[in-house]
C-alpha atoms as a PDB file:
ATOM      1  CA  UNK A   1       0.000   0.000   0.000  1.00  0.00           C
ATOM      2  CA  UNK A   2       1.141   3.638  -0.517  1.00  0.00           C
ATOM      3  CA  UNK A   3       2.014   5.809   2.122  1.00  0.00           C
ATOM      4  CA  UNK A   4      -0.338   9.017   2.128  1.00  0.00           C
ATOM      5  CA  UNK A   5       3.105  11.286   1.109  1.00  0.00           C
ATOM      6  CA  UNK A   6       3.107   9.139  -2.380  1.00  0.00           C
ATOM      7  CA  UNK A   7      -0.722   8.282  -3.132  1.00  0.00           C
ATOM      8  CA  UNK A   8      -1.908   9.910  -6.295  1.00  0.00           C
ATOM      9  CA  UNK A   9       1.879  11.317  -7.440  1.00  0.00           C
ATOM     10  CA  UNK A  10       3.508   9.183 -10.648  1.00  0.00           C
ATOM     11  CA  UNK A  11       6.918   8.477  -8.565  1.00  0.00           C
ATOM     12  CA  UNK A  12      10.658   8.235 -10.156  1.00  0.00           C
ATOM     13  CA  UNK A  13      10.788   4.150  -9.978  1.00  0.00           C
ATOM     14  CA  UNK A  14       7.844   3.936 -12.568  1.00  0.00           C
ATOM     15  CA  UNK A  15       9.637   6.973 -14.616  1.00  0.00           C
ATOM     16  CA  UNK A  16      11.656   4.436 -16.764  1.00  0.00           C
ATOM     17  CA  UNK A  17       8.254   2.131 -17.446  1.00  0.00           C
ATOM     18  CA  UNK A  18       6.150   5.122 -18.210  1.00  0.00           C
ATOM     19  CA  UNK A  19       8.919   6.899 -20.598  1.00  0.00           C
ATOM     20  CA  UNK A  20      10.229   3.540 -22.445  1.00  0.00           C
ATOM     21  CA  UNK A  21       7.631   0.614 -21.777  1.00  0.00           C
ATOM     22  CA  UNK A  22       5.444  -0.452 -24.815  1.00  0.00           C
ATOM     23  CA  UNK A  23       1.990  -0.098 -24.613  1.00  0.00           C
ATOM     24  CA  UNK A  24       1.215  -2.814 -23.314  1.00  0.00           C
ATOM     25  CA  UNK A  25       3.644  -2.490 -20.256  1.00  0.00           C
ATOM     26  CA  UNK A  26       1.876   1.193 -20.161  1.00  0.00           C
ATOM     27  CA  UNK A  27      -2.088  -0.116 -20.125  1.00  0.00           C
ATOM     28  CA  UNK A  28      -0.729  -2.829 -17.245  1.00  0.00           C
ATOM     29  CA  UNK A  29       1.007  -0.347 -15.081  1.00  0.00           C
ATOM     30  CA  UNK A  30      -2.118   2.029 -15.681  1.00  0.00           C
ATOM     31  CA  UNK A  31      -4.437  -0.989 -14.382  1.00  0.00           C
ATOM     32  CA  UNK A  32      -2.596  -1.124 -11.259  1.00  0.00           C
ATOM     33  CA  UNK A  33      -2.026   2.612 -10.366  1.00  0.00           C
ATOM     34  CA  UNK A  34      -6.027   2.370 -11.067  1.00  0.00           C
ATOM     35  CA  UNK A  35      -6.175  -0.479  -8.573  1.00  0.00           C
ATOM     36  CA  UNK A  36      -8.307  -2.364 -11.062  1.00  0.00           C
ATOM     37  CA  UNK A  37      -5.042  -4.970 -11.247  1.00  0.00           C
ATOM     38  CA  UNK A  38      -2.575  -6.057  -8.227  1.00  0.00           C
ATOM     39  CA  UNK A  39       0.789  -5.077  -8.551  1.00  0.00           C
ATOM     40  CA  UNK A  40       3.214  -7.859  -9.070  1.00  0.00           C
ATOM     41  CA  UNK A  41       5.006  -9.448  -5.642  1.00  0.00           C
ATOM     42  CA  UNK A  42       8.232  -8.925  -5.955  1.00  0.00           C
ATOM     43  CA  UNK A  43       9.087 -10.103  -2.311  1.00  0.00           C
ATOM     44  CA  UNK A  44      10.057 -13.311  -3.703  1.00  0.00           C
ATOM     45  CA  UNK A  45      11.762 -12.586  -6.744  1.00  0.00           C
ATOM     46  CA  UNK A  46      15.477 -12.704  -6.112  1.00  0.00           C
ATOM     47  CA  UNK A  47      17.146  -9.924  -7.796  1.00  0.00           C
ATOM     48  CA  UNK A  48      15.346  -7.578  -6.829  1.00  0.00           C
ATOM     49  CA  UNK A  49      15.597  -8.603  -3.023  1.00  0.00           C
ATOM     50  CA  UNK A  50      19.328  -8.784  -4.071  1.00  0.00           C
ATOM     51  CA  UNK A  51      19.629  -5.052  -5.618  1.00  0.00           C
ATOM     52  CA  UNK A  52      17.517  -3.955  -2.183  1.00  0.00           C
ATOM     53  CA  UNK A  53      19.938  -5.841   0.225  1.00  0.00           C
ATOM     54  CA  UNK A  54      23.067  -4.182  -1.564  1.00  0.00           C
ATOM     55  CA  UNK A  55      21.674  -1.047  -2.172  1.00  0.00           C
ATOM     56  CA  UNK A  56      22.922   0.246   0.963  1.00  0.00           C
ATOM     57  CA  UNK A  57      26.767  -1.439   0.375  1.00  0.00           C
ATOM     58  CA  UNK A  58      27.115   0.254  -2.771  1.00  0.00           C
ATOM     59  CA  UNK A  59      26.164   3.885  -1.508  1.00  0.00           C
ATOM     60  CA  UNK A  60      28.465   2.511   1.162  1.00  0.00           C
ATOM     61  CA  UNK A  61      31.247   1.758  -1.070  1.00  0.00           C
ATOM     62  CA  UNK A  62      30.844   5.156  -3.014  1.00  0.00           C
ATOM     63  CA  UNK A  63      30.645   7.328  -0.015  1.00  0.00           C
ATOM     64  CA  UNK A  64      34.380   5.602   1.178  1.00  0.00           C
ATOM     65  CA  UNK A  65      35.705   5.735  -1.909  1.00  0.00           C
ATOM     66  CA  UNK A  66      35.151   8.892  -3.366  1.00  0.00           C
ATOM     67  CA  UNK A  67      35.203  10.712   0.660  1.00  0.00           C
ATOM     68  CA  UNK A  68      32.138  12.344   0.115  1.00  0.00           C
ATOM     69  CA  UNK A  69      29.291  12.184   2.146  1.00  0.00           C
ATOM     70  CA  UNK A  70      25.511  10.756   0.674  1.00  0.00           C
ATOM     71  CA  UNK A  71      22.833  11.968   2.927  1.00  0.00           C
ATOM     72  CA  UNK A  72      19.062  11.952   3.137  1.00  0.00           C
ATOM     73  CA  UNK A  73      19.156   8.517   2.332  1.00  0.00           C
ATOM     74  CA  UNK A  74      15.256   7.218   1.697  1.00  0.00           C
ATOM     75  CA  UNK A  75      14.235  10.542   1.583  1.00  0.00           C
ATOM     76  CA  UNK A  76      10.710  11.170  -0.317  1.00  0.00           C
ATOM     77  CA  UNK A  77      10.283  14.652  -2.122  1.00  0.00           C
ATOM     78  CA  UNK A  78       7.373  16.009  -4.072  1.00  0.00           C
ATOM     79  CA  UNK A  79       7.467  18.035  -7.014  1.00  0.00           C
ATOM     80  CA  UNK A  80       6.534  21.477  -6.236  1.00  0.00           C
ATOM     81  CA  UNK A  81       4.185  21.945  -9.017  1.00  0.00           C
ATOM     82  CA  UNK A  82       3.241  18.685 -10.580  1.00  0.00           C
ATOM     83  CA  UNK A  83       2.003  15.192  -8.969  1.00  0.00           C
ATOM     84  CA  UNK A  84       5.346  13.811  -9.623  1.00  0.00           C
ATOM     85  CA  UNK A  85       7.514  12.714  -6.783  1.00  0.00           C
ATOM     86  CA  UNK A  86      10.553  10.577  -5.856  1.00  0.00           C
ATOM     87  CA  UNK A  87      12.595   8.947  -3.656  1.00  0.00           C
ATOM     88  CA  UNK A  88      16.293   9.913  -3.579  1.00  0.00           C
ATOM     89  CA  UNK A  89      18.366   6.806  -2.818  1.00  0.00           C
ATOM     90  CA  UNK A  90      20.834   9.820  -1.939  1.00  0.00           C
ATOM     91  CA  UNK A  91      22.179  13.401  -1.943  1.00  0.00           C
ATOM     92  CA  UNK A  92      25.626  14.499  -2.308  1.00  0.00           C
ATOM     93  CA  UNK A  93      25.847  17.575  -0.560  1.00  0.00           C
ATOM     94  CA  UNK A  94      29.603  18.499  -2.250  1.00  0.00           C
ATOM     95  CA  UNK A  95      28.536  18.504  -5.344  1.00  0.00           C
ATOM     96  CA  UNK A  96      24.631  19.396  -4.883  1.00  0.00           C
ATOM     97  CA  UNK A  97      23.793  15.976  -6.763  1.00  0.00           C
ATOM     98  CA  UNK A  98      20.828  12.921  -6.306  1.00  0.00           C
ATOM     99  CA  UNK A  99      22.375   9.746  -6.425  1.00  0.00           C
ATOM    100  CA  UNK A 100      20.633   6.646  -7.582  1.00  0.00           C
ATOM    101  CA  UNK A 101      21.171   3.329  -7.191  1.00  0.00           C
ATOM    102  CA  UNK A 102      20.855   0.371  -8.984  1.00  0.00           C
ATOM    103  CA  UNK A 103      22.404  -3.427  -8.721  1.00  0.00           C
ATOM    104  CA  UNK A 104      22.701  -4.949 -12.178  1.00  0.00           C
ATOM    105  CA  UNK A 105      23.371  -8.445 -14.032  1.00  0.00           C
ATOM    106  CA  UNK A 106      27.097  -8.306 -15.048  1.00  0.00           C
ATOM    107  CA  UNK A 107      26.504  -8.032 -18.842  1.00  0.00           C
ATOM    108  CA  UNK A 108      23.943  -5.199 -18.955  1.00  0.00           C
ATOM    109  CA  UNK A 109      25.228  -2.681 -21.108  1.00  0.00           C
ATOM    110  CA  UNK A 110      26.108   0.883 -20.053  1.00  0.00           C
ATOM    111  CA  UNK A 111      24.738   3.085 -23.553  1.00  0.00           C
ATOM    112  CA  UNK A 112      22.483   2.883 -26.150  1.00  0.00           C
ATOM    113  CA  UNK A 113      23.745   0.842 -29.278  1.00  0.00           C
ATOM    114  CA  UNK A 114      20.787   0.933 -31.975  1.00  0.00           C
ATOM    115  CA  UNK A 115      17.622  -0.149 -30.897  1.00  0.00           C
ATOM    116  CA  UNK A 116      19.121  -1.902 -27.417  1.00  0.00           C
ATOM    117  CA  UNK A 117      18.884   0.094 -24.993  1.00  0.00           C
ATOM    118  CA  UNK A 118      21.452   0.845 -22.087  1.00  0.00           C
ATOM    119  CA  UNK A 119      20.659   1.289 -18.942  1.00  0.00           C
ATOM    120  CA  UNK A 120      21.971   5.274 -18.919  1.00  0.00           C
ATOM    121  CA  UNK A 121      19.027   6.145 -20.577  1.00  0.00           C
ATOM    122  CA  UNK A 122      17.047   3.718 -19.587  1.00  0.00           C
ATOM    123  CA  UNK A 123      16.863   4.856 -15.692  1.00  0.00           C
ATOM    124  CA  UNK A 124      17.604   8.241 -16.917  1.00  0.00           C
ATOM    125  CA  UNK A 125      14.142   9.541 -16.771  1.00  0.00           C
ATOM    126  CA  UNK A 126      13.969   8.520 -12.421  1.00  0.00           C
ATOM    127  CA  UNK A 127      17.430  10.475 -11.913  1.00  0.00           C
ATOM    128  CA  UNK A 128      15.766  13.594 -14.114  1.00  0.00           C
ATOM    129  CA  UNK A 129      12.943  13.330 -12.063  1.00  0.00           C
ATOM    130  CA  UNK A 130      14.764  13.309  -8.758  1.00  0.00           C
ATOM    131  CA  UNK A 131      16.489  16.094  -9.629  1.00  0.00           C
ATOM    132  CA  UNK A 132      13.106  17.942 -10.228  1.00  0.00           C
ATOM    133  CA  UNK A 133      11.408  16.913  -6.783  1.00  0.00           C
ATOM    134  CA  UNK A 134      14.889  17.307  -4.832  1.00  0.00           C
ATOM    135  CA  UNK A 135      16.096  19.871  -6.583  1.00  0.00           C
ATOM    136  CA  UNK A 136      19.537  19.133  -7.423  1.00  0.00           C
ATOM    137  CA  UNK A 137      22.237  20.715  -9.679  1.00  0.00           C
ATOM    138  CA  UNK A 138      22.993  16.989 -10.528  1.00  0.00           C
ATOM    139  CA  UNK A 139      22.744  13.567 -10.792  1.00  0.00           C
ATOM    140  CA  UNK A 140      24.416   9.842 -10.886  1.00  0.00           C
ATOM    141  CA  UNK A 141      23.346   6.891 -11.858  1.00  0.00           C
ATOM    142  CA  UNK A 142      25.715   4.399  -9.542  1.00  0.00           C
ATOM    143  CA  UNK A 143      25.439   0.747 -10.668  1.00  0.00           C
ATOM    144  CA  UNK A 144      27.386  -2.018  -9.350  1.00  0.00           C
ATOM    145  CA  UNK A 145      27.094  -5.401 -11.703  1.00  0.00           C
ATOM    146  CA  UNK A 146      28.395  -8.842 -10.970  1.00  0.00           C
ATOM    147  CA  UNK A 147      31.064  -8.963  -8.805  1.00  0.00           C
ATOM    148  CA  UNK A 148      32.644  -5.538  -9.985  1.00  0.00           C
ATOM    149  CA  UNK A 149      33.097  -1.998  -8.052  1.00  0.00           C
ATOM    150  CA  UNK A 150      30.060   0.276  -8.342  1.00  0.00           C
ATOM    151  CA  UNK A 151      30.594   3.200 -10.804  1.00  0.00           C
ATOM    152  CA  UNK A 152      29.535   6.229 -11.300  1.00  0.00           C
ATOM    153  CA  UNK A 153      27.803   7.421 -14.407  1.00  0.00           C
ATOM    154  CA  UNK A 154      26.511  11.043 -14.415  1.00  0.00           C
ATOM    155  CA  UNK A 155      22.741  11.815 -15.667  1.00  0.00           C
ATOM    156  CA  UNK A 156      24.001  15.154 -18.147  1.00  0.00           C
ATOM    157  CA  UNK A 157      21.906  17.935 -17.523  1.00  0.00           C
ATOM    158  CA  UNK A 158      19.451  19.355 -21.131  1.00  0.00           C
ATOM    159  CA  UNK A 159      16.471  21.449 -20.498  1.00  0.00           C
ATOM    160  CA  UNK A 160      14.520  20.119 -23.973  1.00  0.00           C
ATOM    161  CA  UNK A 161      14.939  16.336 -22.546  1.00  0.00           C
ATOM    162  CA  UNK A 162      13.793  16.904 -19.308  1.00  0.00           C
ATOM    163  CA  UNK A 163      10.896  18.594 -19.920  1.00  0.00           C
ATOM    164  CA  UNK A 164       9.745  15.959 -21.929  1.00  0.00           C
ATOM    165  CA  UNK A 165      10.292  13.874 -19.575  1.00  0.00           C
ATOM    166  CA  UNK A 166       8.136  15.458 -16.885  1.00  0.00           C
ATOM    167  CA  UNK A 167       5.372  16.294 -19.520  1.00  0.00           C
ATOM    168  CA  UNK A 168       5.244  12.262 -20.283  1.00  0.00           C
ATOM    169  CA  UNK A 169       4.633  11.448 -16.671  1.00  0.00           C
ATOM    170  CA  UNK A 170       2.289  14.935 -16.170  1.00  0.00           C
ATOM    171  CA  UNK A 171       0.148  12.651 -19.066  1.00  0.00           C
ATOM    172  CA  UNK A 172       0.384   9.685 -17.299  1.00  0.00           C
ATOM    173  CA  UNK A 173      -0.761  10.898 -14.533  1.00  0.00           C
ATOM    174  CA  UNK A 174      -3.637  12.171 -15.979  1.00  0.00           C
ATOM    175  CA  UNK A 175      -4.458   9.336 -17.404  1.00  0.00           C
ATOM    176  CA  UNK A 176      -4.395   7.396 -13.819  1.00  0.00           C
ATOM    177  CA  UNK A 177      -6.336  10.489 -12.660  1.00  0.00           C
ATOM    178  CA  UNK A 178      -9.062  10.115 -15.399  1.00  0.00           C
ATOM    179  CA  UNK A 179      -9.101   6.254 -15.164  1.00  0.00           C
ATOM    180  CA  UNK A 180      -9.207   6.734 -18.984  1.00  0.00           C
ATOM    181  CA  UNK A 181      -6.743   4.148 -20.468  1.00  0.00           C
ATOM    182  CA  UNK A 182      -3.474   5.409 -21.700  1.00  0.00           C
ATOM    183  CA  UNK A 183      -2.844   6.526 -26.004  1.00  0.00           C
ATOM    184  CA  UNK A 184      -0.383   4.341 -27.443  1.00  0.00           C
ATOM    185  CA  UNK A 185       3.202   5.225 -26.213  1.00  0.00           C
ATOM    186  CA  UNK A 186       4.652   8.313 -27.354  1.00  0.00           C
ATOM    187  CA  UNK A 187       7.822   8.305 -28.680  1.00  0.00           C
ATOM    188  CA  UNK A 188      10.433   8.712 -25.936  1.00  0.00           C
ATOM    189  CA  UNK A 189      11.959  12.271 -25.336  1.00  0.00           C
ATOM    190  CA  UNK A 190      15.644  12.213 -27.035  1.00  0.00           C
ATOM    191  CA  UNK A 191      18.399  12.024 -24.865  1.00  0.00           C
ATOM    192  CA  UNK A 192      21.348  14.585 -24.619  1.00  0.00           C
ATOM    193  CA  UNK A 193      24.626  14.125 -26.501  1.00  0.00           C
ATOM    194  CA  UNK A 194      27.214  13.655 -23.802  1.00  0.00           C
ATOM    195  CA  UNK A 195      29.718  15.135 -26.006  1.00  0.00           C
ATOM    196  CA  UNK A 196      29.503  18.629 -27.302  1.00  0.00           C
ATOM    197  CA  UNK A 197      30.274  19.187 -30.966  1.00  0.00           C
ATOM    198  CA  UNK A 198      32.412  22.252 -31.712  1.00  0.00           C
ATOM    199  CA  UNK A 199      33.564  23.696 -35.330  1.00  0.00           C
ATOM    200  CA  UNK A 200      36.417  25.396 -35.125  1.00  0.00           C
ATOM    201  CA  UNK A 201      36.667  26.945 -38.393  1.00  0.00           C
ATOM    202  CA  UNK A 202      33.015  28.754 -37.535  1.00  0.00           C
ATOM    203  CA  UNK A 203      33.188  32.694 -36.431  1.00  0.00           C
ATOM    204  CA  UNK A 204      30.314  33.405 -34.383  1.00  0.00           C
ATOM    205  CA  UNK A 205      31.544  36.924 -33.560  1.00  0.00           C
ATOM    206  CA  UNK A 206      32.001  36.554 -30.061  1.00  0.00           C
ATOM    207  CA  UNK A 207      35.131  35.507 -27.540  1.00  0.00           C
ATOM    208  CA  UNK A 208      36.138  32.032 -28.197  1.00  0.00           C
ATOM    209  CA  UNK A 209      37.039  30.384 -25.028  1.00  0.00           C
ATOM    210  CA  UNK A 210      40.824  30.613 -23.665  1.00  0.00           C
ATOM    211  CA  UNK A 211      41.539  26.903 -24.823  1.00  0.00           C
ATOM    212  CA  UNK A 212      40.354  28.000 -28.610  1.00  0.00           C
ATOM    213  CA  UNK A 213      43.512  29.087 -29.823  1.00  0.00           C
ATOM    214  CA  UNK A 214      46.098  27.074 -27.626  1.00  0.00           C
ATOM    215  CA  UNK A 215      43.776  23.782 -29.624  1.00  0.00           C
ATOM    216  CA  UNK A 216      43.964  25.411 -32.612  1.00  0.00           C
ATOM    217  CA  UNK A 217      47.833  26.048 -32.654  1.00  0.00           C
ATOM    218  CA  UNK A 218      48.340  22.651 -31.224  1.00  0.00           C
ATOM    219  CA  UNK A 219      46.175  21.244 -34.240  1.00  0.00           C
ATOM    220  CA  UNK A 220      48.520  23.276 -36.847  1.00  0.00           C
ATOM    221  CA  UNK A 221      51.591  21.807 -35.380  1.00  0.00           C
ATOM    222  CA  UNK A 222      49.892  17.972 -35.732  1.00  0.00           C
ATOM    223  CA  UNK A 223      49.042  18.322 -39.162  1.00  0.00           C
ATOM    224  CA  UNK A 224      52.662  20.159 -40.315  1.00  0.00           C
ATOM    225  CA  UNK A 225      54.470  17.373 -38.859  1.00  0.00           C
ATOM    226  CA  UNK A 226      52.263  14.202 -40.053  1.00  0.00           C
ATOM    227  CA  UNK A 227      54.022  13.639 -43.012  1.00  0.00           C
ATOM    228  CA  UNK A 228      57.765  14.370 -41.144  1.00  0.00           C
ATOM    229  CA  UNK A 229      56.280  11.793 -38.436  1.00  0.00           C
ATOM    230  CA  UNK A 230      55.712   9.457 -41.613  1.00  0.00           C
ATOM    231  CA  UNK A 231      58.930   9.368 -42.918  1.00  0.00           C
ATOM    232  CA  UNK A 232      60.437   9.056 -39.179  1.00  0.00           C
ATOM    233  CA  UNK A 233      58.936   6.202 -38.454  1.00  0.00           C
ATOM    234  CA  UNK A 234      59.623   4.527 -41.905  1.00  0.00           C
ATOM    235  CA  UNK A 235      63.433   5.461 -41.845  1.00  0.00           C
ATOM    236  CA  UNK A 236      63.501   3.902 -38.004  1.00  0.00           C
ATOM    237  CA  UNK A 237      61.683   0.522 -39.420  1.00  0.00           C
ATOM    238  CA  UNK A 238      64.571   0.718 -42.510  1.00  0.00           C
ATOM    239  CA  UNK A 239      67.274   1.125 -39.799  1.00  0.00           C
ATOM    240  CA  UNK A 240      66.067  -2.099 -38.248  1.00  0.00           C
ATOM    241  CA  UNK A 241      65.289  -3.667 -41.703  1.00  0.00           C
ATOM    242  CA  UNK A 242      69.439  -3.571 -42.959  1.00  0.00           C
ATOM    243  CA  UNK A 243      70.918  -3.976 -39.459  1.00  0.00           C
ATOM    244  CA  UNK A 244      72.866  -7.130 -39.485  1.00  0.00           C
ATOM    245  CA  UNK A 245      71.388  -9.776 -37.206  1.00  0.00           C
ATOM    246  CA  UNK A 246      74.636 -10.340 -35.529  1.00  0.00           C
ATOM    247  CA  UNK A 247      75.178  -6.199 -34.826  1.00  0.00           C
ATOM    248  CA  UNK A 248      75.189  -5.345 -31.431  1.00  0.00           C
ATOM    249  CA  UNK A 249      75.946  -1.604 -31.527  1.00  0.00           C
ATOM    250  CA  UNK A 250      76.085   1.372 -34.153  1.00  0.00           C
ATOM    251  CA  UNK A 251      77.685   4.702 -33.787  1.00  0.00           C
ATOM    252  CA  UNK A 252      76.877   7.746 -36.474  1.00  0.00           C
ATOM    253  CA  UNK A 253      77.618  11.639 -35.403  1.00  0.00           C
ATOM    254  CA  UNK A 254      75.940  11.640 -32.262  1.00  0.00           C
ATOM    255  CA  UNK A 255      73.340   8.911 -33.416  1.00  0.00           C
ATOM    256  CA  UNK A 256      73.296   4.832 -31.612  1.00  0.00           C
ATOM    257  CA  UNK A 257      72.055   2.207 -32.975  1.00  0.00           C
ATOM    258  CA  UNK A 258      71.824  -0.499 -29.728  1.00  0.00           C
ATOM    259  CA  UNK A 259      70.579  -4.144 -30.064  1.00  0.00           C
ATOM    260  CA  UNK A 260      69.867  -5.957 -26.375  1.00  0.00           C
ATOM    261  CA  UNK A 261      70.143  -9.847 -25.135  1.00  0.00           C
ATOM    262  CA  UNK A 262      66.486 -10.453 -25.988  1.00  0.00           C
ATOM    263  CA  UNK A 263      67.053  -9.108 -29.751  1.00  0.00           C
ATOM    264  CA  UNK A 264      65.121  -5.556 -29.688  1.00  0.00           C
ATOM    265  CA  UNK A 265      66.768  -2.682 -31.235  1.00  0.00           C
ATOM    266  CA  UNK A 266      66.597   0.780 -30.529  1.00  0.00           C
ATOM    267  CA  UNK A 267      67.700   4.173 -32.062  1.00  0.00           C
ATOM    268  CA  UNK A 268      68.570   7.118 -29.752  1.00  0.00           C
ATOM    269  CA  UNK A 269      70.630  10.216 -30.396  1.00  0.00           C
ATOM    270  CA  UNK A 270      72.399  12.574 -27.684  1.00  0.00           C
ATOM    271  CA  UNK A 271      71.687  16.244 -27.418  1.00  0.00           C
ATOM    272  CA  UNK A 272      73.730  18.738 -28.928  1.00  0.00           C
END
């Protein structure tokens, strides 16, 4: 049974069900936030008893290892303005951040490849929203799989995604409100690059940032010297190529050619 705090509110662990489940996962999570189906009993299936039990290792583990403190563990927070609400597995206070947790099978994959789905975006939309209902400047996904060390993946931070993730699970709840059965699943809100893309050669005008030019005079340098680096590393491989097998050691200006006991030759030259 919900506690009063929660009844009515869409909370963050049905986020990832609402935002990626197929309609048919929709229409049966619908029929039991209706009450007109009972939820499934989990209490006997293993690994989620498991992820439970080592929920509080992990956070644990993280807290040690990283020396920074995760508080208001369990704590339930309401969205100011919408009947959304989560609970926060965590808060780091150092680096204003939610932290949720999750104990995965060892070959669930981390991103997105195609049409399988990682579990960054999967359980994306449940850190977004506990970042809403906290609020929080940011958020990490921590997920510890087989017998490995948690890690820490961080939930990147784009205005466009999130609010279509909270205006998916604002329709959901009306839907639950209206007891009217849920539309067909709406495409899921795009996720955020975690990369930004930069051209270089583009002027916008303004002040490029202070590592602009350093990059682009490093990037000058690379491609001048390419073709040098080319024929340096073919005139080393020719050095090896007509070096008698039975040479030990080669002297030219201030140039040595050295062969050691296990047969591996190398070129070095003294400064002037």
């Amino acid at each position: 049974m919900l506690s009063p705090d929660r009844k009515g509110l869409i909370t963050g662990s049905i986020a990832p069900r609402i935002v990626h489940g197929s309609g048919a996962e929709r229409f049966q999570l619908w029929l039991e936030l209706t009450g007109a189906a009972e939820p499934e009993d989990l209490s006997e299936v293993y690994p989620v008893q498991h992820g439970k039990h080592c929920e509080p290792l992990v956070l644990d583990w993280i807290e040690r290892t990283t020396r920074r403190e995760i508080t208001e563990r369990g704590r339930f927070c309401k969205h100011p303005t919408l009947p959304l609400g989560a609970t926060l597995d965590g808060f780091r206070p150092f680096d204003d951040a939610v932290v949720e947790c999750k104990v995965l099978g060892p070959f669930s994959d981390a991103q997105t490849v195609g049409s399988s789905l990682g579990f960054i975006d999967y359980y994306r939309p449940q850190v977004v929203l506990q970042m809403h209902c906290r609020p929080a400047a940011r958020g990490w996904l921590v997920v510890q799989q087989g017998n490995s060390a948690p890690q820490l993946y961080e939930i990147e931070r784009d205005e466009v995604y999130e609010a279509g993730v909270l205006d998916v699970l604002s329709q959901f709840h009306g839907y639950v409100a209206r007891r009217e059965p849920p539309s067909p699943a709406p495409a899921p809100p795009v996720p955020p690059d975690r990369w930004r893309t930069i051209d270089l050669n583009a002027d916008d005008g303004g002040q490029p940032p202070n590592w602009v030019p350093a990059i682009k005079s490093a990037l000058d340098v690379w491609a001048a010297s390419r073709q040098t680096h080319g024929i340096h590393e073919q005139a080393k491989k020719d050095v090896k190529l007509f070096l008698p097998d039975d040479m030990g050691r080669v002297s030219y200006g201030a140039i040595s050619i050295k062969r050691a006991r296990n047969g591996a030759v190398t070129i070095e030259e003294k400064a002037a």
